[in-house]
PDB file of N, CA and C in Angstrom:
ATOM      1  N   UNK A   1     -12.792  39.258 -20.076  1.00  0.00           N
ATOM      2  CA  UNK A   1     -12.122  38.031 -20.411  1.00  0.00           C
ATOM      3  C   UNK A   1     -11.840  37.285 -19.106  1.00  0.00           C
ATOM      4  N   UNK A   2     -12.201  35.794 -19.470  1.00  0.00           N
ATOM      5  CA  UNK A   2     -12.247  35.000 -17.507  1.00  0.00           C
ATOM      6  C   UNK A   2     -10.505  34.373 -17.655  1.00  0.00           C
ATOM      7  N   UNK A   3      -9.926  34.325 -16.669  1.00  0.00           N
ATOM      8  CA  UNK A   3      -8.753  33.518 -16.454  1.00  0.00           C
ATOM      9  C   UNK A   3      -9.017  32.138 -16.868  1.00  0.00           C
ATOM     10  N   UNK A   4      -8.319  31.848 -17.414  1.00  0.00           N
ATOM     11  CA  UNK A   4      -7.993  29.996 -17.043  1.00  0.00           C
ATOM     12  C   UNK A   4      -8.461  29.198 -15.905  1.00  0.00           C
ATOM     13  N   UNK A   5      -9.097  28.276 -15.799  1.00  0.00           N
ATOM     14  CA  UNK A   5      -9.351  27.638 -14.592  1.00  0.00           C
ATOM     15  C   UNK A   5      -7.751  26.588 -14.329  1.00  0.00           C
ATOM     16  N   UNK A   6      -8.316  27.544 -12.851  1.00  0.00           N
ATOM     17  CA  UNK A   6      -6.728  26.643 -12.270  1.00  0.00           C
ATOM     18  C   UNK A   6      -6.721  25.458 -12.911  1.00  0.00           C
ATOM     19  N   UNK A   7      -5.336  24.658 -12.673  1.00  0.00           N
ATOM     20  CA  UNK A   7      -5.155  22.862 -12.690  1.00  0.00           C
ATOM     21  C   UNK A   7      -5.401  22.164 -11.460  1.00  0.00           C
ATOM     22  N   UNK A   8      -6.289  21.246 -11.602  1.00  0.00           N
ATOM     23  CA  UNK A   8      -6.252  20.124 -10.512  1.00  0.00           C
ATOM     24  C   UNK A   8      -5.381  19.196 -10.698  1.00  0.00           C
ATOM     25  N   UNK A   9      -4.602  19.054  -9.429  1.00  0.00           N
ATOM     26  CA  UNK A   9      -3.491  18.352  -9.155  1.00  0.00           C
ATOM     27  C   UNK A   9      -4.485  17.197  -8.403  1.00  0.00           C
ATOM     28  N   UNK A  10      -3.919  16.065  -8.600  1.00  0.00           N
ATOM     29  CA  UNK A  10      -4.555  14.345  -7.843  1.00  0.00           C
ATOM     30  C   UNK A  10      -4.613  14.739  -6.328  1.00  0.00           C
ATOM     31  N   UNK A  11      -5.659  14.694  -5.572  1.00  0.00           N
ATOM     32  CA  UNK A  11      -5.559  14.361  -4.425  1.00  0.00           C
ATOM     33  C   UNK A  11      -4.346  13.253  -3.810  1.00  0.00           C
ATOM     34  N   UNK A  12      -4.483  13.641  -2.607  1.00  0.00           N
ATOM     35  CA  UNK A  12      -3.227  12.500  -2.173  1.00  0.00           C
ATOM     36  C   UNK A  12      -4.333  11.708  -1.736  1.00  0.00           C
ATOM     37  N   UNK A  13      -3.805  10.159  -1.607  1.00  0.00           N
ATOM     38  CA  UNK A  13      -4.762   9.426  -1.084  1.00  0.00           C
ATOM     39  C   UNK A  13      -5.081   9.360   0.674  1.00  0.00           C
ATOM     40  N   UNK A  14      -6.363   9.127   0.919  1.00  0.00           N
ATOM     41  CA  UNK A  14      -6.489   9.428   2.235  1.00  0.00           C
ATOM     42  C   UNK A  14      -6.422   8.545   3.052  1.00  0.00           C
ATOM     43  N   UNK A  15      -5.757   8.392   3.952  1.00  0.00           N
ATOM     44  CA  UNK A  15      -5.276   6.864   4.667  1.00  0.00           C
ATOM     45  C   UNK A  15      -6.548   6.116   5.080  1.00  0.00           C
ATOM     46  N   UNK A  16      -7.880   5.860   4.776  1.00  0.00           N
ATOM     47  CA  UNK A  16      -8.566   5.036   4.314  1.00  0.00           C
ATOM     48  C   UNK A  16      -8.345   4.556   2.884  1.00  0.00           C
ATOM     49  N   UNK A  17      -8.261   5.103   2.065  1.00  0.00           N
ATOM     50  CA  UNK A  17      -7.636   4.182   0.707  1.00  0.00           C
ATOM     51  C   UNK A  17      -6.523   3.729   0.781  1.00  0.00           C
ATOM     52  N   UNK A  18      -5.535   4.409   1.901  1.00  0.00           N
ATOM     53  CA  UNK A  18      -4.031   3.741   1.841  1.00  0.00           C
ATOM     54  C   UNK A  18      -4.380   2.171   2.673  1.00  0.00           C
ATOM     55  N   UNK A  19      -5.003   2.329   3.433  1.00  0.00           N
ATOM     56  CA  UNK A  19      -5.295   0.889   4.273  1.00  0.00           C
ATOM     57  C   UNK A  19      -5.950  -0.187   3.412  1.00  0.00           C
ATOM     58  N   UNK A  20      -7.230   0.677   2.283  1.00  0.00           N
ATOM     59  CA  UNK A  20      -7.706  -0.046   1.774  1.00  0.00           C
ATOM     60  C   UNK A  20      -7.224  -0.750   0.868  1.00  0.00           C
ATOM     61  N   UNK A  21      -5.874  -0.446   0.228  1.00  0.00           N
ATOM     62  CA  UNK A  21      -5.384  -0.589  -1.031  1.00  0.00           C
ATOM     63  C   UNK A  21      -4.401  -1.802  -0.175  1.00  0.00           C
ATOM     64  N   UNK A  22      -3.909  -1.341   1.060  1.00  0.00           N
ATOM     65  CA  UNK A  22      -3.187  -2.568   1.507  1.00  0.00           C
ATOM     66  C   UNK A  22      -4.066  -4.099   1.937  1.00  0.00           C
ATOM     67  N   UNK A  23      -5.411  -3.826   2.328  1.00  0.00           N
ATOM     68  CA  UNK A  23      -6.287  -5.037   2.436  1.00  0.00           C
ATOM     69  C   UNK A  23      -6.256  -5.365   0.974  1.00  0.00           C
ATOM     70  N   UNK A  24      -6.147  -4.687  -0.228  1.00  0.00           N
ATOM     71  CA  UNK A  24      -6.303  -5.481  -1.196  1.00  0.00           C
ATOM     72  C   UNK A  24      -5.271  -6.433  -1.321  1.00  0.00           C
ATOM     73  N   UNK A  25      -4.028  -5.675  -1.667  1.00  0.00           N
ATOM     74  CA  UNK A  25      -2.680  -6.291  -1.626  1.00  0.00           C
ATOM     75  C   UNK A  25      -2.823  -7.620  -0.941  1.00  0.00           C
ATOM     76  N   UNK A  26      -3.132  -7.597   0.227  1.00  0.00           N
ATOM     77  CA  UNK A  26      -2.714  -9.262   1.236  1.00  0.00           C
ATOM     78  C   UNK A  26      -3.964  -9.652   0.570  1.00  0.00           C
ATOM     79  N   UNK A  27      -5.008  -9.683   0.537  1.00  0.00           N
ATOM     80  CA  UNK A  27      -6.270 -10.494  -0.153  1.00  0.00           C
ATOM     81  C   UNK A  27      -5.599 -11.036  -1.275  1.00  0.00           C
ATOM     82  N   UNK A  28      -4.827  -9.878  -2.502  1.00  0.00           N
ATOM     83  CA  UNK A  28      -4.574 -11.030  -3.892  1.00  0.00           C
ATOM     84  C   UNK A  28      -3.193 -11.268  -3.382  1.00  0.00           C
ATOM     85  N   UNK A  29      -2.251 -11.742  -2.580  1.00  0.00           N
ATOM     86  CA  UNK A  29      -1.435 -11.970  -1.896  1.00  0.00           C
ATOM     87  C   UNK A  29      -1.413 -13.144  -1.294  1.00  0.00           C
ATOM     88  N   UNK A  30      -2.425 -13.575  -0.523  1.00  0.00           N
ATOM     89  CA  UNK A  30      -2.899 -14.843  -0.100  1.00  0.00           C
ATOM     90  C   UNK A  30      -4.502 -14.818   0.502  1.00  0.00           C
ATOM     91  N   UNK A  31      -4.827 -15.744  -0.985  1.00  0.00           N
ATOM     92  CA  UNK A  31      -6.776 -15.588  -0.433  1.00  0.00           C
ATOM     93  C   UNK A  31      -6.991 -16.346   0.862  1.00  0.00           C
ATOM     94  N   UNK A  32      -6.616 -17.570   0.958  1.00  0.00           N
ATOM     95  CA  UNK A  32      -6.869 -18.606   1.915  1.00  0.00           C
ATOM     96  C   UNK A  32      -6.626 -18.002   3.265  1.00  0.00           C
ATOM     97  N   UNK A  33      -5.397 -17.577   3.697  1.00  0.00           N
ATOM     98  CA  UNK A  33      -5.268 -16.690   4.390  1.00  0.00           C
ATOM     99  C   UNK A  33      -5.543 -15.110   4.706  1.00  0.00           C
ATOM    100  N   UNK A  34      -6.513 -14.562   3.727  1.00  0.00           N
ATOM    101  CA  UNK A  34      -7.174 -13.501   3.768  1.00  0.00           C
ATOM    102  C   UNK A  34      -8.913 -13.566   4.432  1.00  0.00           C
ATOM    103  N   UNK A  35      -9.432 -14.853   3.547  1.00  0.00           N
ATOM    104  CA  UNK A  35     -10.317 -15.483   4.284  1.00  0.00           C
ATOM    105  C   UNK A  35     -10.764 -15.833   5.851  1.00  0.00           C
ATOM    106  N   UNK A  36      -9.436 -16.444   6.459  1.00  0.00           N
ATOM    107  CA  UNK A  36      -9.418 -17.105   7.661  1.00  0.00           C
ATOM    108  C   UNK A  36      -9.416 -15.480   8.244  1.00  0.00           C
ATOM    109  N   UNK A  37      -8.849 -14.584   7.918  1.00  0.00           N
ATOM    110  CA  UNK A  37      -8.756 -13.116   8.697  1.00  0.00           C
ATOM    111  C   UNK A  37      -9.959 -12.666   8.686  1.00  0.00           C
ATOM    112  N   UNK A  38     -10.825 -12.159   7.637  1.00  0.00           N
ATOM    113  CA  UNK A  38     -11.857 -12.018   7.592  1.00  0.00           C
ATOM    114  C   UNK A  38     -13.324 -12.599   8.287  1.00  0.00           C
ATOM    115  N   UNK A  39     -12.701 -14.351   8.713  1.00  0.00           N
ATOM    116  CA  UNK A  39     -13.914 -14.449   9.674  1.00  0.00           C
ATOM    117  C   UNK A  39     -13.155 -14.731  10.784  1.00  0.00           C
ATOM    118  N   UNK A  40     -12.202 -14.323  11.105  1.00  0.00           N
ATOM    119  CA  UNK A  40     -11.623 -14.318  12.389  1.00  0.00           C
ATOM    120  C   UNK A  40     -12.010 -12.687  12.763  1.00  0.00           C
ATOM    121  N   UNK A  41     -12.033 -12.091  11.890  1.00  0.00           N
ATOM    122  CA  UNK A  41     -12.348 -10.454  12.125  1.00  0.00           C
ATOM    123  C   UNK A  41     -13.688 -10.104  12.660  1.00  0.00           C
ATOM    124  N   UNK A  42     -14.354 -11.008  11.345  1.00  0.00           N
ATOM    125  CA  UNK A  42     -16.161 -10.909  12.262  1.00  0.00           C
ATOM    126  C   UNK A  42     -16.295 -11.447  12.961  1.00  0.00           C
ATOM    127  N   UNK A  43     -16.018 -12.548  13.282  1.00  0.00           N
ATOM    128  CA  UNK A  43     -16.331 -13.275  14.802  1.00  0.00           C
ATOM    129  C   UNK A  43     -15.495 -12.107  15.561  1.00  0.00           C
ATOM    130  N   UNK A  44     -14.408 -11.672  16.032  1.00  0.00           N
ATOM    131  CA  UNK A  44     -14.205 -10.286  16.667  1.00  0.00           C
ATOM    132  C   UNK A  44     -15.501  -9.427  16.848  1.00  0.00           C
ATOM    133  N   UNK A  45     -15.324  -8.950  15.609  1.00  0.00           N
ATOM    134  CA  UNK A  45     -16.426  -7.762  15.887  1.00  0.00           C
ATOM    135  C   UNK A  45     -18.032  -7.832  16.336  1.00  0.00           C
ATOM    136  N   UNK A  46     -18.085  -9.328  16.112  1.00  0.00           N
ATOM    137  CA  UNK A  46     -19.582  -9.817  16.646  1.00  0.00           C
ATOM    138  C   UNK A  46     -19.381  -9.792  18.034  1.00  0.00           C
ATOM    139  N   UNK A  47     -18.178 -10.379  18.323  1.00  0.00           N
ATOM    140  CA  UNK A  47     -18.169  -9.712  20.202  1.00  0.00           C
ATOM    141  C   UNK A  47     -18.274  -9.007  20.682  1.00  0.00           C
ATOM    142  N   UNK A  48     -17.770  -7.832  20.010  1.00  0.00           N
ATOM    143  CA  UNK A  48     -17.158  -6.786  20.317  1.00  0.00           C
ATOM    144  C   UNK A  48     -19.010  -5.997  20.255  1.00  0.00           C
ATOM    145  N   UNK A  49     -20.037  -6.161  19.444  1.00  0.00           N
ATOM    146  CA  UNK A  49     -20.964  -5.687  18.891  1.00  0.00           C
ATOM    147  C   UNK A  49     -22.021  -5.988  19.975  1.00  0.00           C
ATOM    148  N   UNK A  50     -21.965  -7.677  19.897  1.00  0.00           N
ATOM    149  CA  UNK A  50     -22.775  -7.767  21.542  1.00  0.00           C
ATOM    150  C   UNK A  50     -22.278  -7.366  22.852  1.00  0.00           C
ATOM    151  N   UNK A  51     -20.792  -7.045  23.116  1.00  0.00           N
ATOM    152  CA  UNK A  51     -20.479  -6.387  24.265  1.00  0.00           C
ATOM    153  C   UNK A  51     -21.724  -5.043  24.409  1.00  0.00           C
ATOM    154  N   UNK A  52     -22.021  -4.254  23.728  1.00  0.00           N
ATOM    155  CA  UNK A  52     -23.229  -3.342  23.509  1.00  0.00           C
ATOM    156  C   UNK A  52     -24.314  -3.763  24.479  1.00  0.00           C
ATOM    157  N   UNK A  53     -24.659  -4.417  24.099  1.00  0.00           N
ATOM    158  CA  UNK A  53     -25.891  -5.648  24.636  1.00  0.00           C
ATOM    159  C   UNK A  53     -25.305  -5.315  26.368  1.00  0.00           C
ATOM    160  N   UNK A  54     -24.113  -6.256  26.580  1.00  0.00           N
ATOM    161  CA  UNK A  54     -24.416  -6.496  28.098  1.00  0.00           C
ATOM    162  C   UNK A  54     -23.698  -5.150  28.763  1.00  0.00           C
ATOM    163  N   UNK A  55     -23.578  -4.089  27.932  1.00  0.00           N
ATOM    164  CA  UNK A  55     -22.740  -2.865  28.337  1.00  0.00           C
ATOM    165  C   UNK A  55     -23.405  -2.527  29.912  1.00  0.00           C
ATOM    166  N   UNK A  56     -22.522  -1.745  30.914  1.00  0.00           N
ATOM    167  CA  UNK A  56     -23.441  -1.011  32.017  1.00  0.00           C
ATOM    168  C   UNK A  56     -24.136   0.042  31.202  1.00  0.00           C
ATOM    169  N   UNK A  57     -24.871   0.870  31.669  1.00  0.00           N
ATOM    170  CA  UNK A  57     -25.046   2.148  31.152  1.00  0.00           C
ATOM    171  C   UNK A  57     -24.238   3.446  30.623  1.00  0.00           C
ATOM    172  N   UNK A  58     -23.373   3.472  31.909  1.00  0.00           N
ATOM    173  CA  UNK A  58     -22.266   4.491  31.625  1.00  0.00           C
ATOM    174  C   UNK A  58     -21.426   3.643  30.122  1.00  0.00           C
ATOM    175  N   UNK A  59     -21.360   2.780  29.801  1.00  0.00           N
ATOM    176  CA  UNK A  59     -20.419   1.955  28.776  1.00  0.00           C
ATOM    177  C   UNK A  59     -20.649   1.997  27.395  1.00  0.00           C
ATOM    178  N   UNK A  60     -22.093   2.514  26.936  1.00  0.00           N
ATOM    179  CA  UNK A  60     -22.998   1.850  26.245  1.00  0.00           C
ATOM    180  C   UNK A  60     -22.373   2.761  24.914  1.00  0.00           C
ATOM    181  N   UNK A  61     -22.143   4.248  24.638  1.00  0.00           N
ATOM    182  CA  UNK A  61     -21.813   4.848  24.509  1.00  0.00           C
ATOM    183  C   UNK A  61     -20.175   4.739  23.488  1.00  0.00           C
ATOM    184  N   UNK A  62     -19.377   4.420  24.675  1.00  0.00           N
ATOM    185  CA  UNK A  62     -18.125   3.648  24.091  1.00  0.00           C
ATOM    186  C   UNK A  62     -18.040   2.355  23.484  1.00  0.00           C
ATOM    187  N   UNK A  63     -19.186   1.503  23.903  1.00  0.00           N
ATOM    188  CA  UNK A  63     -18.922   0.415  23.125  1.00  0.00           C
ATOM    189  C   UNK A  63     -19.936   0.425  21.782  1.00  0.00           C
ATOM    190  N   UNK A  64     -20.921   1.238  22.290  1.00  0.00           N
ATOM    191  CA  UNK A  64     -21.336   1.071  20.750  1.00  0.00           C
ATOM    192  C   UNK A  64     -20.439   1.953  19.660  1.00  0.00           C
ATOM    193  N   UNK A  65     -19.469   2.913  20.229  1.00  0.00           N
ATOM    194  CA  UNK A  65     -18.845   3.739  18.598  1.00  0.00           C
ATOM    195  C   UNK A  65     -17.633   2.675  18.303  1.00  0.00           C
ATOM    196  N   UNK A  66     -17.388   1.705  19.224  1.00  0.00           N
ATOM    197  CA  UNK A  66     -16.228   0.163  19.153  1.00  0.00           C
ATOM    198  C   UNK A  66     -17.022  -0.544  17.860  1.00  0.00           C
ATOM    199  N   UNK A  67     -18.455  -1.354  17.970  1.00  0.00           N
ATOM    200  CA  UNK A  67     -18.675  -1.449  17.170  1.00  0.00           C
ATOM    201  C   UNK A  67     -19.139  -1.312  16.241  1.00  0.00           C
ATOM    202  N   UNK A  68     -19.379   0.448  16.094  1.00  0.00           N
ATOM    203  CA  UNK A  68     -19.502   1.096  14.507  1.00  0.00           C
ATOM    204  C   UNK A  68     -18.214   0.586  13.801  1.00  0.00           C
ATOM    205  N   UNK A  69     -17.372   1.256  14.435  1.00  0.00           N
ATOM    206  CA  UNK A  69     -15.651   0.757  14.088  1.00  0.00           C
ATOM    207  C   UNK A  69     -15.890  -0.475  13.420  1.00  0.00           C
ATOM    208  N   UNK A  70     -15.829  -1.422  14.147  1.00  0.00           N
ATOM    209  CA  UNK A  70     -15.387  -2.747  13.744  1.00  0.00           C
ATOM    210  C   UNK A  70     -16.252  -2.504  12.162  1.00  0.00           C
ATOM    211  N   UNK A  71     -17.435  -2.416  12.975  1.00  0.00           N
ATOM    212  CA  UNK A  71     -18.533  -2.663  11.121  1.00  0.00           C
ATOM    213  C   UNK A  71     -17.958  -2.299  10.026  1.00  0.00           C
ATOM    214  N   UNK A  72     -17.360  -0.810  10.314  1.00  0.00           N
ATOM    215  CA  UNK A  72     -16.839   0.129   9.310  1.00  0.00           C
ATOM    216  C   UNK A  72     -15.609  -0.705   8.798  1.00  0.00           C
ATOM    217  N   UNK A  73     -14.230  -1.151   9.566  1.00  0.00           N
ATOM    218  CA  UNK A  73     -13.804  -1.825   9.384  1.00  0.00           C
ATOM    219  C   UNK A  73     -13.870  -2.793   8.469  1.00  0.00           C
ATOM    220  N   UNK A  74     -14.637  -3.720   8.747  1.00  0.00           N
ATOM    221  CA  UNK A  74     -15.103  -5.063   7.974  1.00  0.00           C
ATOM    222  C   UNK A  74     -15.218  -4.956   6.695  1.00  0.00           C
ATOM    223  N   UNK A  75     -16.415  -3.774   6.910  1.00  0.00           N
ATOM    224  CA  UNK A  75     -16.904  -3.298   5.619  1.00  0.00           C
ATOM    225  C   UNK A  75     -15.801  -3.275   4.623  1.00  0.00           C
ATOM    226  N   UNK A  76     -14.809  -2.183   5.039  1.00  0.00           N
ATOM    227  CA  UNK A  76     -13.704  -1.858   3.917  1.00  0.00           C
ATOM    228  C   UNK A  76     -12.940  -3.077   3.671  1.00  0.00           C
ATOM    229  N   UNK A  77     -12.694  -4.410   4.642  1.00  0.00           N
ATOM    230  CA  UNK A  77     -12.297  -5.281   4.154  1.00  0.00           C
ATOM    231  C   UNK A  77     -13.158  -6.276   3.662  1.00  0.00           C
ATOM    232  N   UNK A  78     -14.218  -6.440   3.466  1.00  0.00           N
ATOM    233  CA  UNK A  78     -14.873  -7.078   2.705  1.00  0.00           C
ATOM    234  C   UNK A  78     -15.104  -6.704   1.264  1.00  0.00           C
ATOM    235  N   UNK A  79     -15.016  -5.047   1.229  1.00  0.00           N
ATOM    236  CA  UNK A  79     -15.129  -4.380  -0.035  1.00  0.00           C
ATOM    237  C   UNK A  79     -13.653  -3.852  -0.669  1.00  0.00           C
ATOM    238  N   UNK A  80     -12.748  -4.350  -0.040  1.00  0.00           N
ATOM    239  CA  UNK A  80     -11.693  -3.563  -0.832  1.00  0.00           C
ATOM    240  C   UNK A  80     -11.603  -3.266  -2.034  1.00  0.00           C
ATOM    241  N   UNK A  81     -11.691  -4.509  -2.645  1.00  0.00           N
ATOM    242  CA  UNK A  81     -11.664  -4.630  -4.121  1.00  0.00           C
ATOM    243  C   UNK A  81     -12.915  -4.035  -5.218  1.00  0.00           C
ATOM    244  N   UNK A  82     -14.304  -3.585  -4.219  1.00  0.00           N
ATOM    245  CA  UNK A  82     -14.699  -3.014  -5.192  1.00  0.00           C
ATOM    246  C   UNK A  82     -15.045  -1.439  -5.093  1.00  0.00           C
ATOM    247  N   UNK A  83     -14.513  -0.700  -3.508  1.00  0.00           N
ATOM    248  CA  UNK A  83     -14.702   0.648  -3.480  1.00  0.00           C
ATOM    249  C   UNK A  83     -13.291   1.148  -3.969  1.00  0.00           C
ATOM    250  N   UNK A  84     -13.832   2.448  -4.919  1.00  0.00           N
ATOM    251  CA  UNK A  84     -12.958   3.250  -5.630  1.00  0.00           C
ATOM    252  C   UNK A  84     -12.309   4.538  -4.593  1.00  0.00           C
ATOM    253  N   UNK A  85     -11.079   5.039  -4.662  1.00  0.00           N
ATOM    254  CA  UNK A  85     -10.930   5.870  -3.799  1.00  0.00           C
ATOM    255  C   UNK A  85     -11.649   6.931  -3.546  1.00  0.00           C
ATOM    256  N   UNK A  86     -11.322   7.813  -2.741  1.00  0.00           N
ATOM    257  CA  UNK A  86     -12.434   8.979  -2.737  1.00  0.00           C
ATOM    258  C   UNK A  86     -11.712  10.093  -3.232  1.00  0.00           C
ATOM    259  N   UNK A  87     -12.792  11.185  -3.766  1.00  0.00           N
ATOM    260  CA  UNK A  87     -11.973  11.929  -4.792  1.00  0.00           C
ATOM    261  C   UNK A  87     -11.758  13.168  -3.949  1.00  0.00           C
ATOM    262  N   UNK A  88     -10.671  14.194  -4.341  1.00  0.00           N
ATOM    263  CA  UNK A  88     -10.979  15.079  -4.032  1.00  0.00           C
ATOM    264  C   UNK A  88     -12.242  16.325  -3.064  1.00  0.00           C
ATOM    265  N   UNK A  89     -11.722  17.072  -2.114  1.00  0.00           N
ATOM    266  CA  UNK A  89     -12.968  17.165  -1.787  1.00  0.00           C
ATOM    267  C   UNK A  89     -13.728  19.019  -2.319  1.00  0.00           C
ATOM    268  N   UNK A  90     -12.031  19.556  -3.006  1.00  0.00           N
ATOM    269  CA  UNK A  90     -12.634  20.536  -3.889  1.00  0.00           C
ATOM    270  C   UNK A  90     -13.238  19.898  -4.824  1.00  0.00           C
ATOM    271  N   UNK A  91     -14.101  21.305  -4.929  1.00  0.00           N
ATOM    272  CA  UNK A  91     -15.561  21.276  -6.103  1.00  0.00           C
ATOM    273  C   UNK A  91     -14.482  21.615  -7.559  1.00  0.00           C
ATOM    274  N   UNK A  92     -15.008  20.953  -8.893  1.00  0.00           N
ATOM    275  CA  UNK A  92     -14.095  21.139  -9.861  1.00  0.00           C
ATOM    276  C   UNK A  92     -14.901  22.434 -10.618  1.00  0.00           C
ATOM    277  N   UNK A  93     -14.300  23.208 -11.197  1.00  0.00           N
ATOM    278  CA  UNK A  93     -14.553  24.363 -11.494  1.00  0.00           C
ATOM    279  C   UNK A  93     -15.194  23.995 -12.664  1.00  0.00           C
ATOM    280  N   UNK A  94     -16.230  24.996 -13.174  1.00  0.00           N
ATOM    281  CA  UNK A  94     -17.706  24.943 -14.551  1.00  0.00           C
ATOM    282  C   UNK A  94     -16.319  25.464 -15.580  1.00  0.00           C
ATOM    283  N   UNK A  95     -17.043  24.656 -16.582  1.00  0.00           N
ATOM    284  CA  UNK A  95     -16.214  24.764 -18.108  1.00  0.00           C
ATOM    285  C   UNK A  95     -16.824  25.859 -18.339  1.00  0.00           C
ATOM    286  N   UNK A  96     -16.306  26.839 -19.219  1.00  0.00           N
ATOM    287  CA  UNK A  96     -17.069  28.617 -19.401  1.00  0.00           C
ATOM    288  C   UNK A  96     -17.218  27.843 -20.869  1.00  0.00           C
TER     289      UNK A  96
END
């Protein structure tokens, strides 16, 4: 005879969804001013992306994981509203 499969309790959310959930908030909070952030953000990170470009050698390294960042960044604020959190990263146990 098999035991019961444990209970899954909710993940806590992982402070990428906590950030993400707050970019949502100020987006339906104030669009106009969510907007102006958003291309004030990419114009940032487009600097920040060609800094790469004129990096020394020794630099190239640090500035390119700057603008993975930013990308990654963006990304989640451009997508807030349509990525779902992430689930759990236990495996859920087979129905017997």
């Amino acid at each position: 005879m098999s035991s019961p499969a444990p209970k899954q309790t909710p993940a806590s959310p992982t402070k990428k969804d906590v950030l993400q959930r707050a970019a949502l908030l100020l987006r339906n909070a104030s669009p106009s001013e969510w907007d102006k952030f958003l291309n004030a953000f990419a114009d940032y990170s487009q600097d920040i992306t060609l800094g790469v470009i004129e990096a020394a050698p020794n630099e190239i390294l640090d500035k390119q994981g700057r603008a993975k960042m930013m990308l990654s960044l963006h990304r989640l604020f451009v997508e807030c509203d349509k990525q779902k959190p992430q689930q759990s990263a236990a495996p859920t146990p087979p129905v017997p």
